[in-house]
PDB file of N, CA and C in Angstrom:
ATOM      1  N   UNK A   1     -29.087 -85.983  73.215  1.00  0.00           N
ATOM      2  CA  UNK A   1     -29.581 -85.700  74.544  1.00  0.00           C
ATOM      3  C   UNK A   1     -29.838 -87.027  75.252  1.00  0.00           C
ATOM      4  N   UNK A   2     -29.398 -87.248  76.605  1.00  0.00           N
ATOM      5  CA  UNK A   2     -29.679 -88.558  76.749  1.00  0.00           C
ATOM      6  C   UNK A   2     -30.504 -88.569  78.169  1.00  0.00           C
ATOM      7  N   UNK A   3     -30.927 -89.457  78.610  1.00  0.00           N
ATOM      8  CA  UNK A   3     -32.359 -89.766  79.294  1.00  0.00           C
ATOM      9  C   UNK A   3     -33.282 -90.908  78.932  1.00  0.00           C
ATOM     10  N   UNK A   4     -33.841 -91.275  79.748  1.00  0.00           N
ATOM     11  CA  UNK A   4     -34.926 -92.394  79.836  1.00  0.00           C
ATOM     12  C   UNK A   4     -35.810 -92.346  78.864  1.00  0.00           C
ATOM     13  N   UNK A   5     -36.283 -92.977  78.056  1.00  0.00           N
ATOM     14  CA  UNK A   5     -37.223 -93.172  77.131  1.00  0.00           C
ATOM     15  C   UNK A   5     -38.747 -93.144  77.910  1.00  0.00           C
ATOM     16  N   UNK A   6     -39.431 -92.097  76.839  1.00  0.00           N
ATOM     17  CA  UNK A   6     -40.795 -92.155  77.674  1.00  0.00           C
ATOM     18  C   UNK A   6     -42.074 -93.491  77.026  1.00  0.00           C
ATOM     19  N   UNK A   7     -42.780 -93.623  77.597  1.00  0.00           N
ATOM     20  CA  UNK A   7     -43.497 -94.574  77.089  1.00  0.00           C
ATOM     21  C   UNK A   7     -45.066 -94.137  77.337  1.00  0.00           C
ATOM     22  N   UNK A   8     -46.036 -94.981  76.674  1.00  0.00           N
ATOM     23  CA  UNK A   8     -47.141 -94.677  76.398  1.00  0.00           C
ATOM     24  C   UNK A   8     -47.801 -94.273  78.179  1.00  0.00           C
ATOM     25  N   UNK A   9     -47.858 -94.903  79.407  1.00  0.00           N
ATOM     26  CA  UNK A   9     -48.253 -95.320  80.127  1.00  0.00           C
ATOM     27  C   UNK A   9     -47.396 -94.302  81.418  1.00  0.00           C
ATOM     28  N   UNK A  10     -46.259 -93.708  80.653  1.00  0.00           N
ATOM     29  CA  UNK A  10     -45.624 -92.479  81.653  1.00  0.00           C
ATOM     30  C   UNK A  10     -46.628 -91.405  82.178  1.00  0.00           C
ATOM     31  N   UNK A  11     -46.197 -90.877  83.218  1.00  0.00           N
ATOM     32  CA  UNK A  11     -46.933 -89.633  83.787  1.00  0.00           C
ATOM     33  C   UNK A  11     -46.277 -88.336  83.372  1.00  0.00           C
ATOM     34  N   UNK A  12     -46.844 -87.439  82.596  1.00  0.00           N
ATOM     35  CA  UNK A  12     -46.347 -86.649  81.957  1.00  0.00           C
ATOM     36  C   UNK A  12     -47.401 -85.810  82.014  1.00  0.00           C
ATOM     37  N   UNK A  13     -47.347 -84.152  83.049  1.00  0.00           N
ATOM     38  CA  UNK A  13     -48.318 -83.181  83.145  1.00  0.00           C
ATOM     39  C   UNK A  13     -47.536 -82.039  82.749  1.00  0.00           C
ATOM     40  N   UNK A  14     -48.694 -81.165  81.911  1.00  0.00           N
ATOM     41  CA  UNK A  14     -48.224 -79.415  81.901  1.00  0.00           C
ATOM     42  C   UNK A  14     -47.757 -78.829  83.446  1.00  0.00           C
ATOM     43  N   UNK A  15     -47.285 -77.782  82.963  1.00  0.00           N
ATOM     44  CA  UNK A  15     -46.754 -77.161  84.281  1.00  0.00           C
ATOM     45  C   UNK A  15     -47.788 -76.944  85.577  1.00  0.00           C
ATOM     46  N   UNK A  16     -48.980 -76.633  85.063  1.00  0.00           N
ATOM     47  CA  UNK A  16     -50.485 -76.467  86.270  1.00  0.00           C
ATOM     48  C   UNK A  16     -50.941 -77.630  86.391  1.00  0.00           C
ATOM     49  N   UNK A  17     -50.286 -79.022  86.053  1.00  0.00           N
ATOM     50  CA  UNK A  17     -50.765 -80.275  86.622  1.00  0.00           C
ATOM     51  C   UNK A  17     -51.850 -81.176  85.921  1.00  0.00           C
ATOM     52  N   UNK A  18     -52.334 -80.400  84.356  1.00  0.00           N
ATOM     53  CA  UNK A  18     -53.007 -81.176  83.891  1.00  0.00           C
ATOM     54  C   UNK A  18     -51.798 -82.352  83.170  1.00  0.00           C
ATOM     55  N   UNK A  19     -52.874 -83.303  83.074  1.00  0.00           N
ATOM     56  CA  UNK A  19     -52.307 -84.770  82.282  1.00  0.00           C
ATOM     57  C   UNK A  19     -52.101 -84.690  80.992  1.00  0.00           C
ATOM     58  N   UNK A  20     -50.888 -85.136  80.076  1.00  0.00           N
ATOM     59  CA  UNK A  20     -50.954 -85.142  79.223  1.00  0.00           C
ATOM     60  C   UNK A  20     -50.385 -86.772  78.499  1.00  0.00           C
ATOM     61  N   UNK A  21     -51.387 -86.881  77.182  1.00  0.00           N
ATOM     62  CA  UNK A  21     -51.551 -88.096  76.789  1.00  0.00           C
ATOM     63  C   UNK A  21     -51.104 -88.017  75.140  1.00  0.00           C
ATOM     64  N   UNK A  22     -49.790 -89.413  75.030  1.00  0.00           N
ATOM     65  CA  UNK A  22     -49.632 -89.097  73.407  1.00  0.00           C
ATOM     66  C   UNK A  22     -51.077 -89.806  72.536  1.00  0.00           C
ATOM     67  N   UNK A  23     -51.279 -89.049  71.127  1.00  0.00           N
ATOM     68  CA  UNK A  23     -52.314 -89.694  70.437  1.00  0.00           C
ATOM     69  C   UNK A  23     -51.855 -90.594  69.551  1.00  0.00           C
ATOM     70  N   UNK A  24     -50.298 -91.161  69.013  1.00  0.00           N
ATOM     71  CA  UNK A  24     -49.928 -92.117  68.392  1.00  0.00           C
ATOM     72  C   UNK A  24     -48.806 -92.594  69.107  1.00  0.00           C
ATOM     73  N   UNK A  25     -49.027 -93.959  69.861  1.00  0.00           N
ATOM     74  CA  UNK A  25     -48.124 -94.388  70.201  1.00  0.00           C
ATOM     75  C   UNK A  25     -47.100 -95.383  69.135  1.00  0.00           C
ATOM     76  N   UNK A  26     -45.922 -95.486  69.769  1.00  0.00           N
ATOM     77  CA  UNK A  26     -44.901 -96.317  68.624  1.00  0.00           C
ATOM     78  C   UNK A  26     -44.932 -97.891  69.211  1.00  0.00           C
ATOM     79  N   UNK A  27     -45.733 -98.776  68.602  1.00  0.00           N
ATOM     80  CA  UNK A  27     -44.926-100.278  69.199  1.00  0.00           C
ATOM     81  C   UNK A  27     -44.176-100.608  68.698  1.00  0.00           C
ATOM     82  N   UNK A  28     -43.818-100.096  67.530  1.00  0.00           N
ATOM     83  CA  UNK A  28     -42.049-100.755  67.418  1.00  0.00           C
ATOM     84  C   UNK A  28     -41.049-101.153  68.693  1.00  0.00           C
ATOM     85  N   UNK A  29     -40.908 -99.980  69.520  1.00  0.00           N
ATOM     86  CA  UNK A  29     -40.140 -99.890  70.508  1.00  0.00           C
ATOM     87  C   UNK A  29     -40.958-100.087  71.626  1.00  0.00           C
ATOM     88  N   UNK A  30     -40.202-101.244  72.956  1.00  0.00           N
ATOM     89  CA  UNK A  30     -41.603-101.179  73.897  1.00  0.00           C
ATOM     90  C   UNK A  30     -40.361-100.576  74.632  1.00  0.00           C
ATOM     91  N   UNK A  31     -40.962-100.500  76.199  1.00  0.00           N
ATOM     92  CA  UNK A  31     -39.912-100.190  77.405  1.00  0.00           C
ATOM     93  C   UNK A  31     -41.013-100.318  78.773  1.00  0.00           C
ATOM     94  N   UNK A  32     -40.359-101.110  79.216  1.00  0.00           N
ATOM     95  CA  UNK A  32     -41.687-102.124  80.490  1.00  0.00           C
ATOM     96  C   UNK A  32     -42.964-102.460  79.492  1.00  0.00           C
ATOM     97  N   UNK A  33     -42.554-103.102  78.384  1.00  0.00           N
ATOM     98  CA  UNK A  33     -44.001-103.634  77.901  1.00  0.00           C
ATOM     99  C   UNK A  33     -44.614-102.855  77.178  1.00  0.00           C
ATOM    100  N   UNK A  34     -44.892-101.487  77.731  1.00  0.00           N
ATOM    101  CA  UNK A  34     -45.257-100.597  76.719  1.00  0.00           C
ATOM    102  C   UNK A  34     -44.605 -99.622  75.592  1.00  0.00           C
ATOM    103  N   UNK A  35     -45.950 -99.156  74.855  1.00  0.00           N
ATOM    104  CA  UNK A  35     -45.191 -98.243  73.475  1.00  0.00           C
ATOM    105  C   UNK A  35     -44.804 -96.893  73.775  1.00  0.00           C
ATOM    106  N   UNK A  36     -43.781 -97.120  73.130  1.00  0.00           N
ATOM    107  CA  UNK A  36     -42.578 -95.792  73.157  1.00  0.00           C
ATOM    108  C   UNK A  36     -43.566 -94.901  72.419  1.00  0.00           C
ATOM    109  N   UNK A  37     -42.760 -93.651  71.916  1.00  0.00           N
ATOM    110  CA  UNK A  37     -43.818 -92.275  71.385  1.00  0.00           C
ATOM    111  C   UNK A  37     -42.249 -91.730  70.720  1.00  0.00           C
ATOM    112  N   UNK A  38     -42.987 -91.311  69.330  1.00  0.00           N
ATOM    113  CA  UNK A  38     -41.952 -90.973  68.381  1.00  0.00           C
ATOM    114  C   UNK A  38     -41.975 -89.458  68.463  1.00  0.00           C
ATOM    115  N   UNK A  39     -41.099 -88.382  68.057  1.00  0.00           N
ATOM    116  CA  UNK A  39     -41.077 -86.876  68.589  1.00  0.00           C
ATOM    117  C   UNK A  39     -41.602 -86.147  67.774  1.00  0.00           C
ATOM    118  N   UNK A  40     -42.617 -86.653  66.879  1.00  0.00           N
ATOM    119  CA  UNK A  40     -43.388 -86.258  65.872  1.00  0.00           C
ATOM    120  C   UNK A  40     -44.783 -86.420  66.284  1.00  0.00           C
ATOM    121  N   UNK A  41     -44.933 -87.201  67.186  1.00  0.00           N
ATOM    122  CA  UNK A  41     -47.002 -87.202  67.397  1.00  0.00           C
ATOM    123  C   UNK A  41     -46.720 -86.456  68.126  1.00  0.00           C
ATOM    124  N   UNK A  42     -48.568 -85.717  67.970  1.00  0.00           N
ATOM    125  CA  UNK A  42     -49.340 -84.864  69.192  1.00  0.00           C
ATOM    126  C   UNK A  42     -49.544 -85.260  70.127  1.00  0.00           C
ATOM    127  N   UNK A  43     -49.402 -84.349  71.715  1.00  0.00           N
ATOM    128  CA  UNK A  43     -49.893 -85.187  72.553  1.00  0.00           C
ATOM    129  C   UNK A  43     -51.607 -84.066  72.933  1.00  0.00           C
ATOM    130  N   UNK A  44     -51.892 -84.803  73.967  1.00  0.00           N
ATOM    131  CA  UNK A  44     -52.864 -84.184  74.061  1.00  0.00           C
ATOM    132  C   UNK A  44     -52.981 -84.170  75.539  1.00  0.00           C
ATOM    133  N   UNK A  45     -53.643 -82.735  76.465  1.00  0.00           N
ATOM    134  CA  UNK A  45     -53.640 -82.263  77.863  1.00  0.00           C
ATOM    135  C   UNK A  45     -54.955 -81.843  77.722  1.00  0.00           C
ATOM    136  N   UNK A  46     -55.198 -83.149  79.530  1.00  0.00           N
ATOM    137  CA  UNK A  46     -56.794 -83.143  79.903  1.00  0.00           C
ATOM    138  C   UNK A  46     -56.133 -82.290  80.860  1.00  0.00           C
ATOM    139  N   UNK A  47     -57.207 -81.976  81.714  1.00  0.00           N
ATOM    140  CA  UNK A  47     -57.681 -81.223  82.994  1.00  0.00           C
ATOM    141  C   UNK A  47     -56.903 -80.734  83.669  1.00  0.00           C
ATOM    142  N   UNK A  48     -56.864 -79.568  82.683  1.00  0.00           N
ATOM    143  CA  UNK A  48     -55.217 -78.304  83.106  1.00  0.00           C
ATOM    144  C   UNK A  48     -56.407 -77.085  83.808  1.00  0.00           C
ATOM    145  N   UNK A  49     -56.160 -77.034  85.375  1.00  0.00           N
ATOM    146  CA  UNK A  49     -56.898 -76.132  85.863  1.00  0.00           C
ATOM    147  C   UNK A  49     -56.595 -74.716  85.743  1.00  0.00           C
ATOM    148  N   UNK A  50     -55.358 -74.417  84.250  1.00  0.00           N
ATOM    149  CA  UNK A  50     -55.491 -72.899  84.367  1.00  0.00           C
ATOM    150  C   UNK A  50     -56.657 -72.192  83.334  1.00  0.00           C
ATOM    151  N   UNK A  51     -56.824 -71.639  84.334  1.00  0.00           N
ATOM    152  CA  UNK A  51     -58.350 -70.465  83.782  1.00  0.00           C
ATOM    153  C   UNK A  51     -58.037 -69.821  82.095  1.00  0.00           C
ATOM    154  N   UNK A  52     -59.293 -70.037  81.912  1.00  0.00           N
ATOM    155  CA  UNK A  52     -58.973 -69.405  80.295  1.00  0.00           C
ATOM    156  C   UNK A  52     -58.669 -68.170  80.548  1.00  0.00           C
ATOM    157  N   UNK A  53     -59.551 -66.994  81.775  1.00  0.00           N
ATOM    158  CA  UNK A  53     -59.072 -65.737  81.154  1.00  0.00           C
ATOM    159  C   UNK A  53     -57.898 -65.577  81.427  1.00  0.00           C
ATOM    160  N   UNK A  54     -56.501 -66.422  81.729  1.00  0.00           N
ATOM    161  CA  UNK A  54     -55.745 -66.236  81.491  1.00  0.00           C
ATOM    162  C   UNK A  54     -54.324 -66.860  81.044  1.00  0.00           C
ATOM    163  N   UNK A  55     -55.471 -67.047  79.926  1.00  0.00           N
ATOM    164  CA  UNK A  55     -54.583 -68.078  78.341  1.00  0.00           C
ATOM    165  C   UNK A  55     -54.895 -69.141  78.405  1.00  0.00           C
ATOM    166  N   UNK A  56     -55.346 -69.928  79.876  1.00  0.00           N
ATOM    167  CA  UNK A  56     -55.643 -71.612  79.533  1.00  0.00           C
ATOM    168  C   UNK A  56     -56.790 -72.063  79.001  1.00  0.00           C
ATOM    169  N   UNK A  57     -57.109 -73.379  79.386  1.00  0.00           N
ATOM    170  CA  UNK A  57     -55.847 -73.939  79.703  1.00  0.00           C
ATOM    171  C   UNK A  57     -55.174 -74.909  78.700  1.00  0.00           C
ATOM    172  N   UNK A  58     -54.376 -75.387  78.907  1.00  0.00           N
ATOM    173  CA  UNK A  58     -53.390 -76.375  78.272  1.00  0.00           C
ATOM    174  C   UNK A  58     -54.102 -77.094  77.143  1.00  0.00           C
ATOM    175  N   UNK A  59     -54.063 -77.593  76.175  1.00  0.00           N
ATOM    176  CA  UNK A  59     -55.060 -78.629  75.541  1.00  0.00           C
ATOM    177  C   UNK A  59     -53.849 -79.306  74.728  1.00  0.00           C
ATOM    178  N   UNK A  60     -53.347 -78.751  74.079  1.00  0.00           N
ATOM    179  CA  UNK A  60     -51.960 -79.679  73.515  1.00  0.00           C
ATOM    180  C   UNK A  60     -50.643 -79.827  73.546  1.00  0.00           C
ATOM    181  N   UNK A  61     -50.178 -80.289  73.291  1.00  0.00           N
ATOM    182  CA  UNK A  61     -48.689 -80.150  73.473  1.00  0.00           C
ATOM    183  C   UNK A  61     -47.470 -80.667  72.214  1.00  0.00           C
ATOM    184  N   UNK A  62     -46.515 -80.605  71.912  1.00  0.00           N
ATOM    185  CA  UNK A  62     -45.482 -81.086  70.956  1.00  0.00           C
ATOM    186  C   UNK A  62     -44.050 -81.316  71.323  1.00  0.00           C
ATOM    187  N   UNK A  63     -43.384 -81.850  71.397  1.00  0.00           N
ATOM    188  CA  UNK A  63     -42.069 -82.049  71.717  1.00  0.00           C
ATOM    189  C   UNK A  63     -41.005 -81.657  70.506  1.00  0.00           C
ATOM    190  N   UNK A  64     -40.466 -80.850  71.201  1.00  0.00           N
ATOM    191  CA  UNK A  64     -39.404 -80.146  70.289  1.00  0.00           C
ATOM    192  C   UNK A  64     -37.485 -80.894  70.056  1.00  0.00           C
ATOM    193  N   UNK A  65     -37.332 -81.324  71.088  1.00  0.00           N
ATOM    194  CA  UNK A  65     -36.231 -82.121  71.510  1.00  0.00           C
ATOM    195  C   UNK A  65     -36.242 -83.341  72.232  1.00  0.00           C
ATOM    196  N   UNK A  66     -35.478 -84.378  71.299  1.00  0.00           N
ATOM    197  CA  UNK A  66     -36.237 -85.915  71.706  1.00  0.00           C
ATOM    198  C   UNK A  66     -34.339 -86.541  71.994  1.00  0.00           C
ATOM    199  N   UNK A  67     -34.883 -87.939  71.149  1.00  0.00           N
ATOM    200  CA  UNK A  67     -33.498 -88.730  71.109  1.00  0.00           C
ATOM    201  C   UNK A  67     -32.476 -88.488  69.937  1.00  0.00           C
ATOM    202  N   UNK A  68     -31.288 -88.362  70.224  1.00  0.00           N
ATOM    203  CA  UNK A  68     -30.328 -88.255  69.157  1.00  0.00           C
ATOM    204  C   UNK A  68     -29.752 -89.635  68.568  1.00  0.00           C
ATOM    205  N   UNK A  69     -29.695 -90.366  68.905  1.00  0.00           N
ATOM    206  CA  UNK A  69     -29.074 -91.852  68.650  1.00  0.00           C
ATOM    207  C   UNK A  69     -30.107 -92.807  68.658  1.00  0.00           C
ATOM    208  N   UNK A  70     -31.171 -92.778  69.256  1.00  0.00           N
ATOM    209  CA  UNK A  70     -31.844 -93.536  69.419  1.00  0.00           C
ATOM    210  C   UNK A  70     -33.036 -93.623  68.809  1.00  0.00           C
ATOM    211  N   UNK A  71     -33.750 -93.853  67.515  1.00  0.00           N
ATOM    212  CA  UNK A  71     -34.274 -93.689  66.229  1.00  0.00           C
ATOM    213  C   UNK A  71     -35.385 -95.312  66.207  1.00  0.00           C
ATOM    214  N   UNK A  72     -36.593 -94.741  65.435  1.00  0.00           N
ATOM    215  CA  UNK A  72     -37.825 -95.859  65.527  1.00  0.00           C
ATOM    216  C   UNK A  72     -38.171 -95.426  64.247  1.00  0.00           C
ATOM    217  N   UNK A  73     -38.383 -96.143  63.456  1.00  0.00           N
ATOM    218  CA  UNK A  73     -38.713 -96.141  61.852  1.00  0.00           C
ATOM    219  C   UNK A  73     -38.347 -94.855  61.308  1.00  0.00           C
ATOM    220  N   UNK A  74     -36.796 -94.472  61.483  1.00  0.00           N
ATOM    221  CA  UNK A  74     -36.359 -93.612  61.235  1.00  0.00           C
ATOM    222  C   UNK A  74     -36.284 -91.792  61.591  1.00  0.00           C
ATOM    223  N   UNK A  75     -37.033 -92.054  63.174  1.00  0.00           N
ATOM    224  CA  UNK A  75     -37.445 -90.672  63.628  1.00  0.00           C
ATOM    225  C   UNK A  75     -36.937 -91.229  65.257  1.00  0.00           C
ATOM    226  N   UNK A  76     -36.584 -89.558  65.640  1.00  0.00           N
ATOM    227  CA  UNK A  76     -36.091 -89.859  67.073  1.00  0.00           C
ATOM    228  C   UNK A  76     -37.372 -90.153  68.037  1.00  0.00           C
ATOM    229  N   UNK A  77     -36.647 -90.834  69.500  1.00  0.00           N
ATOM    230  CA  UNK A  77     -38.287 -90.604  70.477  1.00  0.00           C
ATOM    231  C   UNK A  77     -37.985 -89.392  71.422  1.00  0.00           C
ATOM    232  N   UNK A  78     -39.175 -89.667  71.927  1.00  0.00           N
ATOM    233  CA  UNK A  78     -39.265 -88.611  73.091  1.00  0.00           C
ATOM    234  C   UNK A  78     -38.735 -89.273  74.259  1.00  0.00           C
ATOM    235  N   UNK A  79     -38.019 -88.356  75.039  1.00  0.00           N
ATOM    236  CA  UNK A  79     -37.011 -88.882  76.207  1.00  0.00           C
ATOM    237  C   UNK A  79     -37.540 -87.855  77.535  1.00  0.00           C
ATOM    238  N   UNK A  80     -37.216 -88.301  78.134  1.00  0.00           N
ATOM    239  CA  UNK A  80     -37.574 -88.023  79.321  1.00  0.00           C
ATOM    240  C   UNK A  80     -37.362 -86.117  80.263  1.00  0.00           C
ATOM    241  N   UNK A  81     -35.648 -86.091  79.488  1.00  0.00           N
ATOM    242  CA  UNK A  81     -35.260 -84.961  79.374  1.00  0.00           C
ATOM    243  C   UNK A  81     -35.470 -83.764  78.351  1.00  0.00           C
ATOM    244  N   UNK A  82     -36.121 -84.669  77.439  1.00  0.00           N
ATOM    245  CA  UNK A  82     -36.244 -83.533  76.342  1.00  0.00           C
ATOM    246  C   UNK A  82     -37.194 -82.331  76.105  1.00  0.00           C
ATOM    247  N   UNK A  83     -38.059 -81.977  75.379  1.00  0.00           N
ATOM    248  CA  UNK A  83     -38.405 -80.444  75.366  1.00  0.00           C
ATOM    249  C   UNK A  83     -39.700 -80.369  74.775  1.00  0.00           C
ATOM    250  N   UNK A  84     -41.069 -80.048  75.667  1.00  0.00           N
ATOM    251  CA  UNK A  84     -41.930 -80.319  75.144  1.00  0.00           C
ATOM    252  C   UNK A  84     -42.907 -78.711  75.457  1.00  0.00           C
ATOM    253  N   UNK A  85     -43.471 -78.233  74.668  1.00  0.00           N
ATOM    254  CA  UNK A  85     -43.941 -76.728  74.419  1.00  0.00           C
ATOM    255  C   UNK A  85     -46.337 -77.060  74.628  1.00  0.00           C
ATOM    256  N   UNK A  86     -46.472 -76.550  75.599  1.00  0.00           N
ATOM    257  CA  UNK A  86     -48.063 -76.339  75.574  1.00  0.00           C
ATOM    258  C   UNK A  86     -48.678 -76.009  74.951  1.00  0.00           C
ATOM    259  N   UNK A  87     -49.952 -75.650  73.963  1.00  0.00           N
ATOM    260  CA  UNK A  87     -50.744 -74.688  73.369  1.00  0.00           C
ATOM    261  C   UNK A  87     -51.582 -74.434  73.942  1.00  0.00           C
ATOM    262  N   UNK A  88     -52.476 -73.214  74.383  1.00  0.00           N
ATOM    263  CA  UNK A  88     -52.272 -72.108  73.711  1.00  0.00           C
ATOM    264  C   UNK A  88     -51.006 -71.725  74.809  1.00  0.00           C
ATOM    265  N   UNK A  89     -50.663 -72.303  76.166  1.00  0.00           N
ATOM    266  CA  UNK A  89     -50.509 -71.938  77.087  1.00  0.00           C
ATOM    267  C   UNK A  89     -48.663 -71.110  77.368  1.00  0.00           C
ATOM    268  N   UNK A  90     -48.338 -72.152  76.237  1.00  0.00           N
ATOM    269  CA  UNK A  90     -46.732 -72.143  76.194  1.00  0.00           C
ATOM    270  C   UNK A  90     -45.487 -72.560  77.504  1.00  0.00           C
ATOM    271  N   UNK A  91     -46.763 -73.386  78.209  1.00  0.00           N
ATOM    272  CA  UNK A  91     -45.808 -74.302  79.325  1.00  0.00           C
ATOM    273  C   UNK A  91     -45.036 -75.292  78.589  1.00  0.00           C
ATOM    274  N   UNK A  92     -43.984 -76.139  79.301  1.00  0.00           N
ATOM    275  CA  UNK A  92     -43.054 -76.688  79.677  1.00  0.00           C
ATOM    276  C   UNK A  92     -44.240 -78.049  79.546  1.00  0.00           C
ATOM    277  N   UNK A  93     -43.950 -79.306  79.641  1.00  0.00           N
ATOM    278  CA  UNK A  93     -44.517 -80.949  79.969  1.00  0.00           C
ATOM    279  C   UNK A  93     -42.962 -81.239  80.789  1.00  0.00           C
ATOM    280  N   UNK A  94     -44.028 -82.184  82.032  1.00  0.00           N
ATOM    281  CA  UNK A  94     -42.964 -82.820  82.615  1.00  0.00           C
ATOM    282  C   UNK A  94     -43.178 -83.611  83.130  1.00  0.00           C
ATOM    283  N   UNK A  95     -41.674 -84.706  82.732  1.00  0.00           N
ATOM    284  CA  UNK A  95     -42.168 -86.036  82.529  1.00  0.00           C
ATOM    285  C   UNK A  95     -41.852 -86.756  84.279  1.00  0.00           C
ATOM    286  N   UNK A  96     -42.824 -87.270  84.954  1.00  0.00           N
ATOM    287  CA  UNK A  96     -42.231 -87.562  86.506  1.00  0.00           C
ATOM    288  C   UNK A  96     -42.097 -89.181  86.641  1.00  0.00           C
ATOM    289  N   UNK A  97     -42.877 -90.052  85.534  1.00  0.00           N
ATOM    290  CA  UNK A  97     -42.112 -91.613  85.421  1.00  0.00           C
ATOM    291  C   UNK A  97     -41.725 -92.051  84.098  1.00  0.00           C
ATOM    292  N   UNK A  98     -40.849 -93.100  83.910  1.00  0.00           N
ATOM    293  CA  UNK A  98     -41.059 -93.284  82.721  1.00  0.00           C
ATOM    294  C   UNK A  98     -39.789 -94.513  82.932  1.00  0.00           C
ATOM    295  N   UNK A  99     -39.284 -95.304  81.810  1.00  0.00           N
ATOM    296  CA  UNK A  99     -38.243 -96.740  81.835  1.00  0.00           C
ATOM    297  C   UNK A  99     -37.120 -96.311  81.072  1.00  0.00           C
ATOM    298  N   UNK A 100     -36.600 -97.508  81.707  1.00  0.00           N
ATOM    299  CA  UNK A 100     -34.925 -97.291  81.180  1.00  0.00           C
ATOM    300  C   UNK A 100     -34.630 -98.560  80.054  1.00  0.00           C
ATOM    301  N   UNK A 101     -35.549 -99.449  79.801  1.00  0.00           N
ATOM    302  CA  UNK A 101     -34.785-100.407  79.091  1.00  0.00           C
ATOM    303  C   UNK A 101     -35.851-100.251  77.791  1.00  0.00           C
ATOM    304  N   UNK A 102     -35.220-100.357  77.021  1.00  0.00           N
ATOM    305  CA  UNK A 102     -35.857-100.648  75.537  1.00  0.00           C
ATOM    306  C   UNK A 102     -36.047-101.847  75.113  1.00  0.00           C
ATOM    307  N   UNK A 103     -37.053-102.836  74.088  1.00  0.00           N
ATOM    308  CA  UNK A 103     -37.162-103.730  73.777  1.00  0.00           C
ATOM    309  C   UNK A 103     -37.838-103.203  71.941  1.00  0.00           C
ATOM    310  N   UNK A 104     -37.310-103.700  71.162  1.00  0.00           N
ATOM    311  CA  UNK A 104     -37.642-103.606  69.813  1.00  0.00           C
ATOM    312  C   UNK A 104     -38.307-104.559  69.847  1.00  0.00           C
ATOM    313  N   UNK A 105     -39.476-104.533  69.075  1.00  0.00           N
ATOM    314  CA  UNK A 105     -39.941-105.685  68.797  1.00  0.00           C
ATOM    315  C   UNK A 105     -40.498-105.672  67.098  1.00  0.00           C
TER     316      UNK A 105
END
């Protein structure tokens, strides 16, 4: 799947606009300086204004579809296009910045 690599410092909200934040970032890989995010950490969603009584709101999230070619201590990252699932909520994450150049370090 190909697309922009996301990075620690991207803007990335559930579908109702709360923020969501990864809890292990990767510095192996930077991109503008900052750490990339491997498609295996949790992320985590603050201040998702949908109402609990109906299912919200948002509190975590996981990415299901990342990078195919593009691999950080042997695991793909999360890309820009790829596929990320809410709990309890079962929204969508979407990613609205994020870089194009990679730097290994």
């Amino acid at each position: 799947m190909p697309g922009p690599l996301v990075h620690q410092g991207a803007v990335v909200i559930c579908a109702h606009g709360g923020q969501a934040m990864p809890t292990v970032p990767n510095p192996r890989v930077r991109v503008g300086g900052q750490a990339t995010v491997l498609l295996a950490a949790p992320w985590t969603v603050a201040a998702c204004p949908f109402p609990p009584v109906s299912g919200g709101p948002c509190l975590t999230s996981v990415w299901s579809v990342g990078s195919v070619r593009v691999r950080s201590m042997g695991q793909p990252l999360v890309l820009a296009g790829g596929l990320a699932t809410c709990a309890p909520t079962g929204v969508p994450l979407a990613v609205t910045g994020s870089q194009f150049r990679a730097v290994a370090t």
